[in-house]
Protein backbone atom coordinates (compact mmCIF):
# COMPACT_ATOMS: atom_id res chain seq x y z
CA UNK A 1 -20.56 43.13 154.92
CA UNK A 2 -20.26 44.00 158.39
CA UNK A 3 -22.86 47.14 157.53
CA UNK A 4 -25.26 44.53 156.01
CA UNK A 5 -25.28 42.32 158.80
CA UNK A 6 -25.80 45.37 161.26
CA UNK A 7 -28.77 46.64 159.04
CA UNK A 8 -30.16 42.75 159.09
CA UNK A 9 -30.35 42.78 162.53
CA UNK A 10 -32.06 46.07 162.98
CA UNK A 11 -34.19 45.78 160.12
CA UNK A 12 -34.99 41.73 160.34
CA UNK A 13 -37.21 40.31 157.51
CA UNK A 14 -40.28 38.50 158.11
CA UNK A 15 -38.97 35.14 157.13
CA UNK A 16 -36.61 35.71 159.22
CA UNK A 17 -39.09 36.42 162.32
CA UNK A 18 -40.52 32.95 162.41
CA UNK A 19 -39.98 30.86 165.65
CA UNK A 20 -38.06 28.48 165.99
CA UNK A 21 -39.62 24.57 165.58
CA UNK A 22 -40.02 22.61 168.68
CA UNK A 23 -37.75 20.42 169.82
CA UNK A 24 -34.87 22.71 168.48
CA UNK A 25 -32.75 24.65 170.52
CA UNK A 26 -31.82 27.94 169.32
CA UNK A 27 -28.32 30.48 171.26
CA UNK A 28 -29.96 33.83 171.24
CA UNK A 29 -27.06 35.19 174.07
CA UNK A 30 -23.67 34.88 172.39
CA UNK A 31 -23.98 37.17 169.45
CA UNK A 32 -21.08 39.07 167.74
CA UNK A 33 -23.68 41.53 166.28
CA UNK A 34 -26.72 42.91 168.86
CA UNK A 35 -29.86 42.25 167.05
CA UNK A 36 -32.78 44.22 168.54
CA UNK A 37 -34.92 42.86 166.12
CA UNK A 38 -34.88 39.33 167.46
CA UNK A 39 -34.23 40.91 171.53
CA UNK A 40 -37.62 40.29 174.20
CA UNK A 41 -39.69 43.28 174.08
CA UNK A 42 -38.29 43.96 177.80
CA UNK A 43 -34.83 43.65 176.73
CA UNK A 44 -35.10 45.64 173.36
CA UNK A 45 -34.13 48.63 174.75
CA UNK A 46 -30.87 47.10 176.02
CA UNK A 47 -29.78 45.71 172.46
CA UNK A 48 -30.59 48.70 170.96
CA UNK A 49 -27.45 50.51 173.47
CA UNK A 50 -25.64 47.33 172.51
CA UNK A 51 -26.23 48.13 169.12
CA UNK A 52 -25.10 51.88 168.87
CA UNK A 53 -21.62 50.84 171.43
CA UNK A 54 -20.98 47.99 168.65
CA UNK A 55 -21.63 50.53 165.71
CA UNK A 56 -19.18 52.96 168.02
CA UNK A 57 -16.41 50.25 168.64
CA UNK A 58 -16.71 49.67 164.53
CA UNK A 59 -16.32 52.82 163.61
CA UNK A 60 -13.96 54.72 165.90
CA UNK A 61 -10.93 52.28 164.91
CA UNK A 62 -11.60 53.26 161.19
CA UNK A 63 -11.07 57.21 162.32
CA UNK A 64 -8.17 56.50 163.93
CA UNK A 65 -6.45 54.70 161.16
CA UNK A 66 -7.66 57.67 158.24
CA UNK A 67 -6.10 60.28 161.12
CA UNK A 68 -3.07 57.83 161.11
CA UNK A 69 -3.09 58.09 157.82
CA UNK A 70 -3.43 61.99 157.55
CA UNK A 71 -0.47 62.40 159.81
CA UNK A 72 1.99 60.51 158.01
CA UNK A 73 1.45 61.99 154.75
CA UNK A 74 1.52 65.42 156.33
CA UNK A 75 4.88 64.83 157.83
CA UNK A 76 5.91 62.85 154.24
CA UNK A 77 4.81 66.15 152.48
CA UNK A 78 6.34 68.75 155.09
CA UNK A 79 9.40 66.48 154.89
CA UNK A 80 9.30 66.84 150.76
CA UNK A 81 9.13 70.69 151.09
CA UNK A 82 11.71 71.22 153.34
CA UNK A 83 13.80 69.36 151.11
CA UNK A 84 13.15 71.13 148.19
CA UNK A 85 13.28 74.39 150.11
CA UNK A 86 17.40 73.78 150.82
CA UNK A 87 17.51 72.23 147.48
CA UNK A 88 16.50 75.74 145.65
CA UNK A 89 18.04 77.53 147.95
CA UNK A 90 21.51 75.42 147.23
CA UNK A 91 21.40 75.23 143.86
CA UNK A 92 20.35 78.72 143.29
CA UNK A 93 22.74 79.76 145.04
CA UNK A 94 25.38 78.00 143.41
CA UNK A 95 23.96 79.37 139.93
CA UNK A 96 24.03 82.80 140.71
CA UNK A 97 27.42 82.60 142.34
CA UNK A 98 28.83 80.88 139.65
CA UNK A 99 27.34 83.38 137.73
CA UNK A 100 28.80 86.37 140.06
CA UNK A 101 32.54 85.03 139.21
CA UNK A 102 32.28 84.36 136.07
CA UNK A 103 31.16 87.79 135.32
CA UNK A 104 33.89 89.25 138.11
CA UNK A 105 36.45 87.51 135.72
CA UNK A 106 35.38 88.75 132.76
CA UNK A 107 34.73 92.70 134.03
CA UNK A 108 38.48 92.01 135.46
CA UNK A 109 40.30 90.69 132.12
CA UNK A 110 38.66 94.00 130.32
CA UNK A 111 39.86 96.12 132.99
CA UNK A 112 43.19 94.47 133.11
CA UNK A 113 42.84 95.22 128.51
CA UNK A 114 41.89 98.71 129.19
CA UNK A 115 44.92 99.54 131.63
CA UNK A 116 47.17 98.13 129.19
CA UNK A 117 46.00 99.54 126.74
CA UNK A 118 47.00 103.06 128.47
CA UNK A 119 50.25 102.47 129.15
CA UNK A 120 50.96 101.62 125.89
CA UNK A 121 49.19 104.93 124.55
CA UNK A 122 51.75 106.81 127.64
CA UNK A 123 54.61 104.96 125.73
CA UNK A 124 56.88 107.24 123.61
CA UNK A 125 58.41 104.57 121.62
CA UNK A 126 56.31 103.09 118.86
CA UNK A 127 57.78 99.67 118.96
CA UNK A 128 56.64 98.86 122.34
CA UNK A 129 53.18 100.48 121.25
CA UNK A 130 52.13 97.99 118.80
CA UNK A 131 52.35 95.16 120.75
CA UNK A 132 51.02 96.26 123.97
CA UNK A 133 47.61 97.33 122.15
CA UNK A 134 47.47 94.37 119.85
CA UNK A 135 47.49 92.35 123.48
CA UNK A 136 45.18 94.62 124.95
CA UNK A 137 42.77 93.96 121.93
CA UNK A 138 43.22 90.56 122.05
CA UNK A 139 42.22 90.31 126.42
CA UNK A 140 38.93 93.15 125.04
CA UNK A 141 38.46 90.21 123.08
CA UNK A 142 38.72 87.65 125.53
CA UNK A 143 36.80 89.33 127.97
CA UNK A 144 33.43 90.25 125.95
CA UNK A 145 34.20 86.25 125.01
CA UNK A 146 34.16 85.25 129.01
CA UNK A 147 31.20 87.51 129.39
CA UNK A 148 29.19 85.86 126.53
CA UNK A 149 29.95 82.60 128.67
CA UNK A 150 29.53 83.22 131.79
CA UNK A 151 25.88 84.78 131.11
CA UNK A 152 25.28 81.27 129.13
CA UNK A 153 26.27 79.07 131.45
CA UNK A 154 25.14 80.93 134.41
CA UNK A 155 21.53 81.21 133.07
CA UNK A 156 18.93 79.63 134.52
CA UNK A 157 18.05 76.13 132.45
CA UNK A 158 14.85 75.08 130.80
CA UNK A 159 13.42 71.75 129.48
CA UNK A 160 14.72 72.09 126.11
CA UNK A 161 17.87 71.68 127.33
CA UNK A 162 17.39 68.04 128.40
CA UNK A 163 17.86 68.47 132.10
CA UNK A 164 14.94 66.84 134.42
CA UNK A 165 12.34 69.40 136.32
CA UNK A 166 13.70 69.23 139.14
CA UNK A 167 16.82 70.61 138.60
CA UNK A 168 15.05 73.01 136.34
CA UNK A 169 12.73 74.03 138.64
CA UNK A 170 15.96 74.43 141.72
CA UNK A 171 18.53 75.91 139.60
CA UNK A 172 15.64 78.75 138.24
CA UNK A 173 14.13 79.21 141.76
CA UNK A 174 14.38 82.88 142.78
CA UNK A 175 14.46 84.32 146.56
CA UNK A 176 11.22 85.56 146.09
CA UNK A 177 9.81 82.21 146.23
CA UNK A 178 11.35 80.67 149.01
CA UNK A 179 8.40 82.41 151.19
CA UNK A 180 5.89 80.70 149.99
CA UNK A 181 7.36 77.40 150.36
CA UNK A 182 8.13 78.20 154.04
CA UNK A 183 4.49 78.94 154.23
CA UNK A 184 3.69 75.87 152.45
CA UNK A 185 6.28 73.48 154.75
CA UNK A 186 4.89 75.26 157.76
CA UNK A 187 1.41 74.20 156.93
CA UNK A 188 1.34 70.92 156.34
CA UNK A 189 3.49 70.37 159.60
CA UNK A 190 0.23 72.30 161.60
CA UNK A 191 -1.65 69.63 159.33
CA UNK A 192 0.35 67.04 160.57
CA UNK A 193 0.07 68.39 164.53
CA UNK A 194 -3.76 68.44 163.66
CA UNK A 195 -4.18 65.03 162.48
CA UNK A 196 -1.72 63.40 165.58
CA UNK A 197 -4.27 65.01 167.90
CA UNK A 198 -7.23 64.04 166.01
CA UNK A 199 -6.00 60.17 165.86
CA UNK A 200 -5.01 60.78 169.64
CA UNK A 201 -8.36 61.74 170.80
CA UNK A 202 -9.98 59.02 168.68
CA UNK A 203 -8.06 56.41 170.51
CA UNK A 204 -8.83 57.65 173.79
CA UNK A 205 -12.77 57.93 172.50
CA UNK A 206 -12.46 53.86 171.16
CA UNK A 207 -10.40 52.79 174.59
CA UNK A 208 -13.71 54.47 176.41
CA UNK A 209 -16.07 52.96 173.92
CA UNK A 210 -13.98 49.75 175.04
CA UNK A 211 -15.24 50.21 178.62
CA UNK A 212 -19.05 51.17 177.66
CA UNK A 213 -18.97 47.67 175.47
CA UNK A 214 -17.86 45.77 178.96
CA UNK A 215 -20.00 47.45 180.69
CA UNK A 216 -23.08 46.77 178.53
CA UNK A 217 -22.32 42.99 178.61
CA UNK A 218 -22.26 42.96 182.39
CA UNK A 219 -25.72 44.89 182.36
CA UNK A 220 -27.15 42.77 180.18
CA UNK A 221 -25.70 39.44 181.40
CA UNK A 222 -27.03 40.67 184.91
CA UNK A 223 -30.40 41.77 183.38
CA UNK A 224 -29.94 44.70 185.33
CA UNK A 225 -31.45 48.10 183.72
CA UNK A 226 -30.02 50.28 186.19
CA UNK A 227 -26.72 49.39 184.77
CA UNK A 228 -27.16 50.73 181.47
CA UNK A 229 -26.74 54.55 182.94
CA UNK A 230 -23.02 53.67 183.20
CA UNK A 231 -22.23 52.18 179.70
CA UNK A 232 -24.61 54.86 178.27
CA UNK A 233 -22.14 57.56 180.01
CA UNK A 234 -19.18 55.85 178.91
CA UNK A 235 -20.61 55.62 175.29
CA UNK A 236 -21.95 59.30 175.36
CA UNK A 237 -18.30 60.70 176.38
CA UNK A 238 -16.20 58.77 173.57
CA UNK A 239 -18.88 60.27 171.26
CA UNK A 240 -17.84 64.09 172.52
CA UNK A 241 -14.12 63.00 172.20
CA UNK A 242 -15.13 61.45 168.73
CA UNK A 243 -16.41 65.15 167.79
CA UNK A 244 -13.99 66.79 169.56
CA UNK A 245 -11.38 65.45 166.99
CA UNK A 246 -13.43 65.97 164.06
CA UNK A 247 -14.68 69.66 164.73
């Protein structure tokens, strides 16, 4: 709407270009939008500056919000990785620890079958033979049954197994990857840096273009073309800082 109107008063139809009837008195001053179309040929060149600082106070604000925006969800998503980077790093962790012991316990129970096992073969009485190895067979059993669990249950899950992707994708997370998601964390919080400067220099650039629009009025409200140097300047350096946060 507010592009319509602009391109209206630029661009102003015919119809539009008729004066006004006698007897009828029409504002031309107070105008929210400058139209040069309707300006005195003397004064043309003055609402065409008025113009481009309007155009420059309409557009600057609109930057400054998208930067705003840009920054937040570059902290949100830097925020979200470091997150899941001690989440993966937790629960793997805890996985292959888990893992570790459970395999310790079971390595121990079948050493603890095979050292019984030959002291009962050093016995030299039968009767305390037979039950020592029928023992010792039955903690070889035991063990190669802890092992059998603890490399189950230590494993890392999938989806069949109806746990969410999440905790899929942090209990099967390997040390390898961690890296990258450093990288990636690291990244978005330069992203984040960027944008904060970006919106920063586009506020300066629309508090400038603020000045340049209060300087225009008093040139024009003083009909003095000298004037317009100083809001032109004013206008011309928020434009720099404008593409000095873009580029």
């Amino acid at each position: 709407m507010i592009a319509a109107a602009v391109a209206a008063g630029v661009v102003r139809p015919r119809a539009w270009r008729r004066p006004a009837p006698p007897g009828v008195r029409v504002l031309r001053e107070p105008e929210i939008i400058p139209q040069p179309a309707t300006a005195p040929s003397h004064g043309r060149r003055s609402a065409w500056c008025h113009l481009a600082v309007f155009c420059l106070l309409f557009f600057l604000p609109l930057g400054q919000l998208a930067a705003a925006g840009s920054e937040q969800r570059a902290q949100a998503q830097a925020a979200r990785r470091a997150v899941q980077l001690t989440t993966d790093i937790a629960a793997s962790g805890e996985r292959s620890a888990f893992l570790t012991r459970s395999v310790q316990a079971a390595h121990v129970a079948d050493i603890r079958a095979a050292v019984r096992t030959t002291l009962a073969l050093d016995t030299q009485q039968a009767r305390d033979t037979r039950p020592e190895l029928e023992v010792a067979r039955a903690e070889t059993a035991v063990a190669a049954q802890l092992r059998r669990m603890a490399e189950y249950m230590g494993r890392a899950p999938v989806r069949a197994d109806g746990v969410n992707p999440a905790t899929v994708r942090a209990l099967s997370a390997e040390p390898e990857q961690w890296p990258a998601l450093t990288a990636e964390q690291n990244r978005q919080v330069t992203l984040g840096e960027q944008a904060g400067n970006r919106a920063l220099l586009l506020a300066a650039a629309t508090a400038i273009g603020i000045v340049a629009e209060y300087l225009m009025a008093a040139a024009i409200a003083a009909r003095r073309r000298r004037w317009l140097r100083w809001p032109a300047a004013a206008a011309a350096l928020s434009v720099a800082l404008a593409l000095a946060a873009f580029f």
